[in-house]
PDB file of N, CA and C in Angstrom:
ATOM      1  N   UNK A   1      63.928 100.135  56.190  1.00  0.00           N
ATOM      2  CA  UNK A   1      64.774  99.619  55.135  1.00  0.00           C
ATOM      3  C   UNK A   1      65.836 100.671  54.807  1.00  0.00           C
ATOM      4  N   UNK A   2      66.918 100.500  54.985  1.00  0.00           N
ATOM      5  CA  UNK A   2      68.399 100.991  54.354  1.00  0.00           C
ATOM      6  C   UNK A   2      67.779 101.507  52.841  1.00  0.00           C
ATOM      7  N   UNK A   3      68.310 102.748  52.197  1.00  0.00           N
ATOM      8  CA  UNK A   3      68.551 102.682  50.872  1.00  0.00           C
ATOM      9  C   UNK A   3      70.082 102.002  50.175  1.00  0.00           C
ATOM     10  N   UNK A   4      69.953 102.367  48.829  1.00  0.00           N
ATOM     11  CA  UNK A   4      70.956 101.860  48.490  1.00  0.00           C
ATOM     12  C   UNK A   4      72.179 102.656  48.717  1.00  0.00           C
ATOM     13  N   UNK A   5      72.095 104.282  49.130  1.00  0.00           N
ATOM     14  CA  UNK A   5      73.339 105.323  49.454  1.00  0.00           C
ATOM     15  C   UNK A   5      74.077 104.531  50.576  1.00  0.00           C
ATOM     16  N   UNK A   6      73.064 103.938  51.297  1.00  0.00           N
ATOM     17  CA  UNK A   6      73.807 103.307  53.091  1.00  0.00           C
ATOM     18  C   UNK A   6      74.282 102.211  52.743  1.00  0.00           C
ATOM     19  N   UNK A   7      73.663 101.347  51.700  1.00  0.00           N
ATOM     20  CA  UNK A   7      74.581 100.097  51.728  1.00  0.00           C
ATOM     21  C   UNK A   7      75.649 100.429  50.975  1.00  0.00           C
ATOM     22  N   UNK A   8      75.756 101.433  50.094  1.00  0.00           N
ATOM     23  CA  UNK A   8      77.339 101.762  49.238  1.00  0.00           C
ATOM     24  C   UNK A   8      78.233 102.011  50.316  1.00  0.00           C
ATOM     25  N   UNK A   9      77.318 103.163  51.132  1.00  0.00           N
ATOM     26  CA  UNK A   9      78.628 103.426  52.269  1.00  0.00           C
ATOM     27  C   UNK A   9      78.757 103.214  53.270  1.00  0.00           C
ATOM     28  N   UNK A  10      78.101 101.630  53.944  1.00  0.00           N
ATOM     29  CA  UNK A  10      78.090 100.703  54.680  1.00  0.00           C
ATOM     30  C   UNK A  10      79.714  99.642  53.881  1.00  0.00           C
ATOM     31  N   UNK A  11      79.153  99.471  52.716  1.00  0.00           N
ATOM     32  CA  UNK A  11      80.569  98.545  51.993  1.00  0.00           C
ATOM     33  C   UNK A  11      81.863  99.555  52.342  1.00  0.00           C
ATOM     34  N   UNK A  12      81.852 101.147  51.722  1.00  0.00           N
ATOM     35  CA  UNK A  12      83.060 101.775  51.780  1.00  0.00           C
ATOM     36  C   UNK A  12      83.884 101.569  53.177  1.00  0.00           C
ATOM     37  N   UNK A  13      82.819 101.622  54.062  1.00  0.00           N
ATOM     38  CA  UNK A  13      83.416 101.638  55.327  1.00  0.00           C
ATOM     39  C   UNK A  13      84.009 100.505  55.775  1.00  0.00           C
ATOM     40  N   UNK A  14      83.061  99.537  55.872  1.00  0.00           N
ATOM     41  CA  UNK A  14      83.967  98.116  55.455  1.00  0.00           C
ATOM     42  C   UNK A  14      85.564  97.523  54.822  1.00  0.00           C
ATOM     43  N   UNK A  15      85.337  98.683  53.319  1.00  0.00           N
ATOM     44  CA  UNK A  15      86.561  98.617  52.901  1.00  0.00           C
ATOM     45  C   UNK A  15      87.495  99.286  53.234  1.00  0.00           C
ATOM     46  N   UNK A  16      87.419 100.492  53.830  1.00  0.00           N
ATOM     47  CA  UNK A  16      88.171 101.343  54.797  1.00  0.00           C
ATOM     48  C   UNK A  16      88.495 100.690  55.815  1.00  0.00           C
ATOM     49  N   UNK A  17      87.887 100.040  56.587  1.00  0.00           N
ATOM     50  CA  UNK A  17      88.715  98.952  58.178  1.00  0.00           C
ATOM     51  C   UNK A  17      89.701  98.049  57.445  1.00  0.00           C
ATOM     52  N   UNK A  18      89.177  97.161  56.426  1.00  0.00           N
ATOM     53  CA  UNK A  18      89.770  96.293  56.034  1.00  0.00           C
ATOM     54  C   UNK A  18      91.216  96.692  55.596  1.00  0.00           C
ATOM     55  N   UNK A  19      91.095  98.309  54.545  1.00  0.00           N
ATOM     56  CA  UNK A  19      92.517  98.871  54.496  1.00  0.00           C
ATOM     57  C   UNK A  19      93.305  99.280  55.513  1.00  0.00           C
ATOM     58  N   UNK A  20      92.827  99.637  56.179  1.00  0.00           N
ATOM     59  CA  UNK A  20      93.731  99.984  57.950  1.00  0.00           C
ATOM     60  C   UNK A  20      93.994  98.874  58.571  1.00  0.00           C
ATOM     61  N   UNK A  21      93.529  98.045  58.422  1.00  0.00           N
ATOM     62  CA  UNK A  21      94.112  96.840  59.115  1.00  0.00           C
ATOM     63  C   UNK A  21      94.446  95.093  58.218  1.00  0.00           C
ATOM     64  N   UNK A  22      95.133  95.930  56.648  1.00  0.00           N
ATOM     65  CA  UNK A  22      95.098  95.133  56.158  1.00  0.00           C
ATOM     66  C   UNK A  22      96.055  94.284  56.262  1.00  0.00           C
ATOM     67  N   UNK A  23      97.093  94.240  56.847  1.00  0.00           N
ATOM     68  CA  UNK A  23      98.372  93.491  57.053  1.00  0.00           C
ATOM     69  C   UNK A  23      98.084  92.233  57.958  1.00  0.00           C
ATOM     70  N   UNK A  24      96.989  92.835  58.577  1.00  0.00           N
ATOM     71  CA  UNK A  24      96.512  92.055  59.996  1.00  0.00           C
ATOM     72  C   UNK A  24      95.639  90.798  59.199  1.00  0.00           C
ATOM     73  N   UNK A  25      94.466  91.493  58.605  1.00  0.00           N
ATOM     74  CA  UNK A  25      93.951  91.049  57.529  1.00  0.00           C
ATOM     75  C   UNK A  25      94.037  89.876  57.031  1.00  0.00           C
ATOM     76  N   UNK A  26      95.309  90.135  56.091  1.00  0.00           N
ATOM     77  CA  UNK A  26      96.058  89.180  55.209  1.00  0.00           C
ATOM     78  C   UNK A  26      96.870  88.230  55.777  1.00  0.00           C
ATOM     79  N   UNK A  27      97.611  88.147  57.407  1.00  0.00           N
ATOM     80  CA  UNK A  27      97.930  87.207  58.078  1.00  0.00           C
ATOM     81  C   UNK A  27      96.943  86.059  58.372  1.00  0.00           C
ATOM     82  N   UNK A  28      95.695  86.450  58.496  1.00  0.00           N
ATOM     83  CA  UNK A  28      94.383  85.403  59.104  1.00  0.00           C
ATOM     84  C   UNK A  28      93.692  84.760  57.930  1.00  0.00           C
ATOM     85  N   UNK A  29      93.951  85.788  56.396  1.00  0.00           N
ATOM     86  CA  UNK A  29      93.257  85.206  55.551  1.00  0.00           C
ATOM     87  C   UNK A  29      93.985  85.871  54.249  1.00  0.00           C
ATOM     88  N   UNK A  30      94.511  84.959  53.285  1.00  0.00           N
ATOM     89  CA  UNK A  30      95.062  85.939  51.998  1.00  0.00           C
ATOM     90  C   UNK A  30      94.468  84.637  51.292  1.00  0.00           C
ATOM     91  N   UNK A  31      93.014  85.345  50.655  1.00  0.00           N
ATOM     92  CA  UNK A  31      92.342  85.382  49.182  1.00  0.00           C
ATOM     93  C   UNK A  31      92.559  86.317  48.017  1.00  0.00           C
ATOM     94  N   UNK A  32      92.362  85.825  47.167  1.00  0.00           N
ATOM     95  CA  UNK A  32      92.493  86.565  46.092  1.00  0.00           C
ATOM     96  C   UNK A  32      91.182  86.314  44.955  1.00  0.00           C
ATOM     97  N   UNK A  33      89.623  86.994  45.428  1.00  0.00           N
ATOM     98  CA  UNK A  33      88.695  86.119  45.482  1.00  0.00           C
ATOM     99  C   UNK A  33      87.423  87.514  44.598  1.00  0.00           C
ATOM    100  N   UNK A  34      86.929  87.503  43.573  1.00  0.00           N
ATOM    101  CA  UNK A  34      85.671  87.959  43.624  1.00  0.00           C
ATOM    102  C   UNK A  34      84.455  88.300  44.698  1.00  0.00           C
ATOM    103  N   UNK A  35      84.111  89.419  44.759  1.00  0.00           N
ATOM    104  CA  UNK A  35      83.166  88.998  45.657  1.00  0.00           C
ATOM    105  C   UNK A  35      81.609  90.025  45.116  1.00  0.00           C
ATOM    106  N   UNK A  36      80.699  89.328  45.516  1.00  0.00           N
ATOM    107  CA  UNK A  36      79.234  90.239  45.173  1.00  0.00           C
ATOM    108  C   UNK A  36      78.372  90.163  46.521  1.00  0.00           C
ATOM    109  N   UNK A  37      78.353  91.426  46.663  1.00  0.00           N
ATOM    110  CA  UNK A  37      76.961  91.643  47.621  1.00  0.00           C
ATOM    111  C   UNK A  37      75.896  92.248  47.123  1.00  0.00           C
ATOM    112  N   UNK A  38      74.600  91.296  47.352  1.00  0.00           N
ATOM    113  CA  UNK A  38      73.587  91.118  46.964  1.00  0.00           C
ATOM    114  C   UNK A  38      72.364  91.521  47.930  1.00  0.00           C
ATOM    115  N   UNK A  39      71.731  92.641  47.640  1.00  0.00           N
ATOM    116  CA  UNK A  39      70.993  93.518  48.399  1.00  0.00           C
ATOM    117  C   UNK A  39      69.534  93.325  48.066  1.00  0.00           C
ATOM    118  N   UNK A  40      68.202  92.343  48.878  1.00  0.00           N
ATOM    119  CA  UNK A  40      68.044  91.420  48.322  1.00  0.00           C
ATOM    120  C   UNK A  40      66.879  92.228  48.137  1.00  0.00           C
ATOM    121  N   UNK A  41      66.154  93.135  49.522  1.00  0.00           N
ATOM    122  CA  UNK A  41      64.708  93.964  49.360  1.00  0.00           C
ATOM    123  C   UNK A  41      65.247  95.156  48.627  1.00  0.00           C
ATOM    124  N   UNK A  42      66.347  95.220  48.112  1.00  0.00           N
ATOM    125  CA  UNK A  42      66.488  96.650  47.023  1.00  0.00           C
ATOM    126  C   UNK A  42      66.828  96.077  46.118  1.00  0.00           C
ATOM    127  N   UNK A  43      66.312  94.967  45.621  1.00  0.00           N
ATOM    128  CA  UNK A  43      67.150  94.041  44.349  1.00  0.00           C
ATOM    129  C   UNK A  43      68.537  95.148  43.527  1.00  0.00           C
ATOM    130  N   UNK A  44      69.189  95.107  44.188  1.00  0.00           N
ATOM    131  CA  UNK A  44      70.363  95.390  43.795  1.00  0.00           C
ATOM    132  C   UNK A  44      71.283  94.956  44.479  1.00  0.00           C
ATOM    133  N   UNK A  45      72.551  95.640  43.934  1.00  0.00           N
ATOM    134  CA  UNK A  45      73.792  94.593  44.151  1.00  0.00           C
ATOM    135  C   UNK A  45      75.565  95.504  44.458  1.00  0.00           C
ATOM    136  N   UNK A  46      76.630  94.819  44.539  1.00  0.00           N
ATOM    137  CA  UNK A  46      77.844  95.665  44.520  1.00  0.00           C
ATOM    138  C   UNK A  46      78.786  94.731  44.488  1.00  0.00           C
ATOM    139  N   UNK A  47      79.833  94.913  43.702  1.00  0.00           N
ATOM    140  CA  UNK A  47      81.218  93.730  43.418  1.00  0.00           C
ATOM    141  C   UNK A  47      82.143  94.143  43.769  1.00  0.00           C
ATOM    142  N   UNK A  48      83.054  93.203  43.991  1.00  0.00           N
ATOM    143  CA  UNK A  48      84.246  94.267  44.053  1.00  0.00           C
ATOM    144  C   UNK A  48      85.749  93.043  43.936  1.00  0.00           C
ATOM    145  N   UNK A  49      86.702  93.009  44.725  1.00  0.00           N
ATOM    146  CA  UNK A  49      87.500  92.011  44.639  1.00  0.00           C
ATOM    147  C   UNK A  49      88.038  92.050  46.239  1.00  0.00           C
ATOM    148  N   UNK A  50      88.109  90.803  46.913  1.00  0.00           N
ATOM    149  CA  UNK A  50      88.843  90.645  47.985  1.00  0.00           C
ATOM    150  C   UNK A  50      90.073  90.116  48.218  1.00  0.00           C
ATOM    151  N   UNK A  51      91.218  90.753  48.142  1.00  0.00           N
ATOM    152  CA  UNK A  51      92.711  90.508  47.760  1.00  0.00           C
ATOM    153  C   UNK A  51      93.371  91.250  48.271  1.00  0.00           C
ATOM    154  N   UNK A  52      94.990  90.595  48.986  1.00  0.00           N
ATOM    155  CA  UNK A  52      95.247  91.177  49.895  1.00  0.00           C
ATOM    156  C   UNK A  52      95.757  91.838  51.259  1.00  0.00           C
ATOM    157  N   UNK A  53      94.022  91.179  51.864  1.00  0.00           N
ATOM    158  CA  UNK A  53      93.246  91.932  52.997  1.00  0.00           C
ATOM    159  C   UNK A  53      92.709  92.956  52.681  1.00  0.00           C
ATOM    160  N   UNK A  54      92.532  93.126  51.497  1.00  0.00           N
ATOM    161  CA  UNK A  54      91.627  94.565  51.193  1.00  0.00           C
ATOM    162  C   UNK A  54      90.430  94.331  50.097  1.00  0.00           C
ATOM    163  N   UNK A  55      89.704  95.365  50.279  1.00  0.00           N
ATOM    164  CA  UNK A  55      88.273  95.019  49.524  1.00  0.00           C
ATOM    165  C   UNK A  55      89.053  95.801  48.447  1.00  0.00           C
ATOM    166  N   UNK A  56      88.433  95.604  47.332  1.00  0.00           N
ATOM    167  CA  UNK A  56      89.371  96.585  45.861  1.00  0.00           C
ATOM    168  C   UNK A  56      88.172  96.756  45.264  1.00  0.00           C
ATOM    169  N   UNK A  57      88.190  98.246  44.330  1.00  0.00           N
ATOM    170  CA  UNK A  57      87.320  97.752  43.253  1.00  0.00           C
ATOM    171  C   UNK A  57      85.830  97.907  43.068  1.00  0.00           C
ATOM    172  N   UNK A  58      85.326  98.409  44.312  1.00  0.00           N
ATOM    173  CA  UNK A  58      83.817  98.390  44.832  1.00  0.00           C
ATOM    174  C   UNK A  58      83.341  99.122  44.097  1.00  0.00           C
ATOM    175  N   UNK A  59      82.163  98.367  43.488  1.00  0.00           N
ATOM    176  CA  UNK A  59      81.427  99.485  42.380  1.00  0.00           C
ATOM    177  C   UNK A  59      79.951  98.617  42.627  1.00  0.00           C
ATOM    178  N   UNK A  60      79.291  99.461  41.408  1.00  0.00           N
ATOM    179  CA  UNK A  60      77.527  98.953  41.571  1.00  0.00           C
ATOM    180  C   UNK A  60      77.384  98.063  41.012  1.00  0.00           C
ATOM    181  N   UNK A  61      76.550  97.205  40.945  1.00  0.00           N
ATOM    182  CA  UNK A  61      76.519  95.623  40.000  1.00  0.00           C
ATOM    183  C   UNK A  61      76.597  94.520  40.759  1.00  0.00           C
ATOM    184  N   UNK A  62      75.690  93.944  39.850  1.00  0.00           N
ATOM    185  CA  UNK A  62      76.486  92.280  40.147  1.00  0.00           C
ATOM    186  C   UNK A  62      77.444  92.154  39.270  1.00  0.00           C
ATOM    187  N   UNK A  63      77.856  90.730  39.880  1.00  0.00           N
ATOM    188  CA  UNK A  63      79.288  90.225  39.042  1.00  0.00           C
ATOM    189  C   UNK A  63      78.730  88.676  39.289  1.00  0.00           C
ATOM    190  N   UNK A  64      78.043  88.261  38.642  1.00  0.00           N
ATOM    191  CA  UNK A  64      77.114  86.623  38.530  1.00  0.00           C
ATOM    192  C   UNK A  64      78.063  85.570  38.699  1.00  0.00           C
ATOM    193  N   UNK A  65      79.139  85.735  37.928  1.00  0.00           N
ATOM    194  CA  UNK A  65      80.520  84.786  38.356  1.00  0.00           C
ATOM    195  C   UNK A  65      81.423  85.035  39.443  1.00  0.00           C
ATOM    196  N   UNK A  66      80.743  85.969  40.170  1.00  0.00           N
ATOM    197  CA  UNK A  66      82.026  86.562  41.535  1.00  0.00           C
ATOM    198  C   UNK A  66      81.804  84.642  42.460  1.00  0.00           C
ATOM    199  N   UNK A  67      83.581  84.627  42.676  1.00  0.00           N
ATOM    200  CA  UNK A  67      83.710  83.453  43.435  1.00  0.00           C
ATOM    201  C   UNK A  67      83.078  83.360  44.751  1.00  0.00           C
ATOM    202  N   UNK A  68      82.968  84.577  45.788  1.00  0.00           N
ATOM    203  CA  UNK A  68      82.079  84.921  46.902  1.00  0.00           C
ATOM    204  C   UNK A  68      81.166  85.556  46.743  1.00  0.00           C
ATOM    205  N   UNK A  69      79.683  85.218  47.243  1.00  0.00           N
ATOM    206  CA  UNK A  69      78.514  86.114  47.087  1.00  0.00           C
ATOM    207  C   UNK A  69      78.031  85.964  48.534  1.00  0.00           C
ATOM    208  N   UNK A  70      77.314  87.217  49.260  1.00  0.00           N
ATOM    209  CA  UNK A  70      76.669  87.877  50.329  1.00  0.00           C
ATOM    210  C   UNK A  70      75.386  88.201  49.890  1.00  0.00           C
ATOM    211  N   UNK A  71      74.427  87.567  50.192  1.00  0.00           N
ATOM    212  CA  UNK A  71      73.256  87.754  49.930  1.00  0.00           C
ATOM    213  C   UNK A  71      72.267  87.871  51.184  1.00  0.00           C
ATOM    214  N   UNK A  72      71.778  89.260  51.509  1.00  0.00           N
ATOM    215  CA  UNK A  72      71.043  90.335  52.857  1.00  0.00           C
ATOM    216  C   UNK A  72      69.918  91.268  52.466  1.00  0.00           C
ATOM    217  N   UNK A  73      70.051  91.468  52.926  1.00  0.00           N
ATOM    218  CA  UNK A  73      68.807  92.607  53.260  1.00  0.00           C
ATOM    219  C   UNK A  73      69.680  93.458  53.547  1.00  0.00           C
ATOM    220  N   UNK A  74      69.011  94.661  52.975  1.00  0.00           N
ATOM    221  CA  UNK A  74      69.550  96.106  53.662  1.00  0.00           C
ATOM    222  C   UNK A  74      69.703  96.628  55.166  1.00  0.00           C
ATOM    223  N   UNK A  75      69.315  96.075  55.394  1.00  0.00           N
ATOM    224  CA  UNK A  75      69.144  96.765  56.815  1.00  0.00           C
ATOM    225  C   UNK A  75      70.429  95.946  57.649  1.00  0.00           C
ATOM    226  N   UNK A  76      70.231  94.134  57.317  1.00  0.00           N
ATOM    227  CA  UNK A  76      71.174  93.372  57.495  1.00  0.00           C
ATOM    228  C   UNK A  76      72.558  93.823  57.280  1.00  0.00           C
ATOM    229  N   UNK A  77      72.681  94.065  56.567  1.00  0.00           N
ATOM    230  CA  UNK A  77      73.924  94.702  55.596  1.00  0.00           C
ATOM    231  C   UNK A  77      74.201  95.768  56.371  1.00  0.00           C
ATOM    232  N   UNK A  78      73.922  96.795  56.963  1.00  0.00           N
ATOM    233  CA  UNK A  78      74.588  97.745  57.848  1.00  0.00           C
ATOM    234  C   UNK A  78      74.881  97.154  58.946  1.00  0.00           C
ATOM    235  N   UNK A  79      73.835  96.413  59.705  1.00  0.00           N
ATOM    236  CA  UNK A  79      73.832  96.171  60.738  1.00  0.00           C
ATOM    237  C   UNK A  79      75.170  95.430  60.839  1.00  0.00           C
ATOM    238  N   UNK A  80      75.393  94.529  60.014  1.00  0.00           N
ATOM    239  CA  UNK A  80      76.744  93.704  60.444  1.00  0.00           C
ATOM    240  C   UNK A  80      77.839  94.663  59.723  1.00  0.00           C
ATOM    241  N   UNK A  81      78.025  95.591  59.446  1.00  0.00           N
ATOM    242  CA  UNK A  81      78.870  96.539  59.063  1.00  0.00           C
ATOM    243  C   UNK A  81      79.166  97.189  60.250  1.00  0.00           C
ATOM    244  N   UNK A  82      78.149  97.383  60.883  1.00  0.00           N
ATOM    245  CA  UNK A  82      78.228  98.775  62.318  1.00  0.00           C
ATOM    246  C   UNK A  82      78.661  97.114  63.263  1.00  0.00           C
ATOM    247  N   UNK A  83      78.810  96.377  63.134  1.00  0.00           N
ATOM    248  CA  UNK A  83      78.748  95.558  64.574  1.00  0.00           C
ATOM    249  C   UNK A  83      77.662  95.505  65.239  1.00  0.00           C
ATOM    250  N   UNK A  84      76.474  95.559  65.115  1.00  0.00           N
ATOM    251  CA  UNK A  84      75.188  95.609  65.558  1.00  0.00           C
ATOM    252  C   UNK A  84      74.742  93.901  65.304  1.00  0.00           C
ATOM    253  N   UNK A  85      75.316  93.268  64.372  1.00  0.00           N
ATOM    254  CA  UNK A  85      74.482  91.897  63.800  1.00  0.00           C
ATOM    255  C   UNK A  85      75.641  90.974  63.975  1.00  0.00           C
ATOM    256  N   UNK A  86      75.391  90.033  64.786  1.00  0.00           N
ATOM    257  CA  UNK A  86      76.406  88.667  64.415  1.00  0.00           C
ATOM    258  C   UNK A  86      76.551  87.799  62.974  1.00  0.00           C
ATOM    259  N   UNK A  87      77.341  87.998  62.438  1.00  0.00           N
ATOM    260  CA  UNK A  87      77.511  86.869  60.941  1.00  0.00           C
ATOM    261  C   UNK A  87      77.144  86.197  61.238  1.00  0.00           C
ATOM    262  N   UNK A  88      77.866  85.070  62.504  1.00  0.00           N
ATOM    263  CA  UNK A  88      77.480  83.571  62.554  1.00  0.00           C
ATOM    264  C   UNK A  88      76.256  83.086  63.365  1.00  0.00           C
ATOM    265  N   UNK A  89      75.665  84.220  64.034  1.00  0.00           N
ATOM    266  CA  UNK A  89      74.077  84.051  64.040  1.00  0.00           C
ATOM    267  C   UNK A  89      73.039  84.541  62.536  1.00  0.00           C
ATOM    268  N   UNK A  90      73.591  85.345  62.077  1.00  0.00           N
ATOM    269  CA  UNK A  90      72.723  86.105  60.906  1.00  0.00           C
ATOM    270  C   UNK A  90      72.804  84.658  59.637  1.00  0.00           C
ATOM    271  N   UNK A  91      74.097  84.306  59.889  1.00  0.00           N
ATOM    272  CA  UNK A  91      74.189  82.772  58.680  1.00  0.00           C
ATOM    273  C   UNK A  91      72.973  81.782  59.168  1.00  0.00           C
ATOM    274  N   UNK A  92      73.392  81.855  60.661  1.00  0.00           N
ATOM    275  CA  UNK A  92      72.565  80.222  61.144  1.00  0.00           C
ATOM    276  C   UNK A  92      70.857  80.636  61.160  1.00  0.00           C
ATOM    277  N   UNK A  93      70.692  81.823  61.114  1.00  0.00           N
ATOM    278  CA  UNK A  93      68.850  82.150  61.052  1.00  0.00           C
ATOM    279  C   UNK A  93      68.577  82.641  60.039  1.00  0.00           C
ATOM    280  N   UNK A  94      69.359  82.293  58.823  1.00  0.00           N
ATOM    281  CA  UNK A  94      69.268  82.141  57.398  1.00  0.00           C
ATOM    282  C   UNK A  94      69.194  83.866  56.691  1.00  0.00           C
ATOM    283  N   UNK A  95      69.542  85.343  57.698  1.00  0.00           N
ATOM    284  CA  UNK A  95      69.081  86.337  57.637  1.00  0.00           C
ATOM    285  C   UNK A  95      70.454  86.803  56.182  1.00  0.00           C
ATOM    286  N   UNK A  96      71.523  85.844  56.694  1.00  0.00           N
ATOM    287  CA  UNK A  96      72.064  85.939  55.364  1.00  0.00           C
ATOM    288  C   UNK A  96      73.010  84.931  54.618  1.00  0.00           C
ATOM    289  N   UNK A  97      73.148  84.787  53.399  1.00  0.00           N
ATOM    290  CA  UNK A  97      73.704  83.643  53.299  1.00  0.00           C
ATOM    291  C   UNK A  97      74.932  83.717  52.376  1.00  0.00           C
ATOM    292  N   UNK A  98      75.992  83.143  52.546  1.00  0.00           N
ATOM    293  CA  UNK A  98      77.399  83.002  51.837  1.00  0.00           C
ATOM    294  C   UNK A  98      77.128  82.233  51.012  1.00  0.00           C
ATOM    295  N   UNK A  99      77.364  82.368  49.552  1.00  0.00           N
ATOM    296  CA  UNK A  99      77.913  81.203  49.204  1.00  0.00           C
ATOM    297  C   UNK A  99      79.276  81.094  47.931  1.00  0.00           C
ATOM    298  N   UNK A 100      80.031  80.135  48.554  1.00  0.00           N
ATOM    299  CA  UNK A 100      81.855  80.132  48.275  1.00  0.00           C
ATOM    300  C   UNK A 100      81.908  78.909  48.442  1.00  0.00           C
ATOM    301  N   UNK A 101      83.223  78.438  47.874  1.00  0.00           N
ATOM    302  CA  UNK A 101      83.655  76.923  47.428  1.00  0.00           C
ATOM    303  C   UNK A 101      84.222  77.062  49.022  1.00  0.00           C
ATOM    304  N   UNK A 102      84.147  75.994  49.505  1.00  0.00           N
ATOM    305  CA  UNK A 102      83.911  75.355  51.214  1.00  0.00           C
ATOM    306  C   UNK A 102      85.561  75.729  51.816  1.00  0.00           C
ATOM    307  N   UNK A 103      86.470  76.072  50.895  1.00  0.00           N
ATOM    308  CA  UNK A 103      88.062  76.258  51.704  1.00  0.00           C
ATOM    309  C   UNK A 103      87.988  77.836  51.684  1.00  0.00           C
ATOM    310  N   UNK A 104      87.481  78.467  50.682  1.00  0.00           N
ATOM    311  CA  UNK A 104      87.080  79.935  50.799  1.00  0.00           C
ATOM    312  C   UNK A 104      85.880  80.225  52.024  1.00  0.00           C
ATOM    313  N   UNK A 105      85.119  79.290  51.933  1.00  0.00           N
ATOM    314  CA  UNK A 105      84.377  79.777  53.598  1.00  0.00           C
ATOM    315  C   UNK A 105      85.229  79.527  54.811  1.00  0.00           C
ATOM    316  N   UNK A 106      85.992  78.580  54.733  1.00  0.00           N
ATOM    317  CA  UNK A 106      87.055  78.053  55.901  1.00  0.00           C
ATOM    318  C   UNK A 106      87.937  79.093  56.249  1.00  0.00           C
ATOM    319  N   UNK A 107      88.550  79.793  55.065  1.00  0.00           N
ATOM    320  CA  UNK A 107      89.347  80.721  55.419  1.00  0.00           C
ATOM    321  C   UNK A 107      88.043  82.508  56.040  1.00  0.00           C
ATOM    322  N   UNK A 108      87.396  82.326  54.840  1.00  0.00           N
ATOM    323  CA  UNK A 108      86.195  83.591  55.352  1.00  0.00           C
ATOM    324  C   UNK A 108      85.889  83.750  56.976  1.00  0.00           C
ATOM    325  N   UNK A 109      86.029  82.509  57.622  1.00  0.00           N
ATOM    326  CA  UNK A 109      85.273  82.223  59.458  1.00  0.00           C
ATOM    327  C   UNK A 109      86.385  83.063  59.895  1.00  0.00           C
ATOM    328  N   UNK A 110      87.573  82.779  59.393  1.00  0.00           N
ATOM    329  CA  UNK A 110      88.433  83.614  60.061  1.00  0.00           C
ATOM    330  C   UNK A 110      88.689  85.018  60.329  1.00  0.00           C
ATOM    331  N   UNK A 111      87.642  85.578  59.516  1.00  0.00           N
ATOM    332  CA  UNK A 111      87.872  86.772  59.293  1.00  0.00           C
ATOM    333  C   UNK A 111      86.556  87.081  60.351  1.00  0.00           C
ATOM    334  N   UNK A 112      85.734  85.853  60.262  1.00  0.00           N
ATOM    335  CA  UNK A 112      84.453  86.689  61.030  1.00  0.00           C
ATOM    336  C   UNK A 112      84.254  86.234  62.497  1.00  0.00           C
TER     337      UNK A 112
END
């Protein structure tokens, strides 16, 4: 099991690609969207805002009203950070689950 230091800086890193290639980013997908990841065997959590093409904002917490929520496992949660885990296998074997109003997932595929 991941602690919670790796999933903070599993997200940073995340938000670091996303800033280097945010122009790119924001051509395939411009939300302007809440988001919470939900860390499910460390019952904890991290919010932040996705706007952009960039993650903004990343701190500890939930945010219960965030418009996008990521809900994983720790270990999950790196793994598809490092490129080790497919999203759209990790969605379909339920290892993690989105949930966003259905034109915010439409645009989200694009990103993944």
């Amino acid at each position: 099991m991941a602690s919670v230091d790796e999933c903070r800086q599993a997200l940073q890193e995340l938000a670091a690609r996303l800033d280097r290639n945010a122009e790119t980013v924001r051509e395939r997908v411009d939300l302007d969207r809440t988001l919470a990841c939900r860390i499910t065997d460390l019952d904890t959590a991290f919010h932040g805002r996705l706007t952009g093409g960039r993650l903004i904002d990343l701190t500890d917490g939930d945010d219960p009203k965030a418009k996008i929520a990521l809900n994983t496992s720790s270990d999950d949660l790196v793994a598809l950070v490092r490129g080790d885990l497919d999203i759209g296998r990790a969605v379909a074997s339920r290892r993690v689950s989105i949930k966003a109003n259905p034109f915010d997932l439409m645009k989200l595929r694009k990103l993944l």
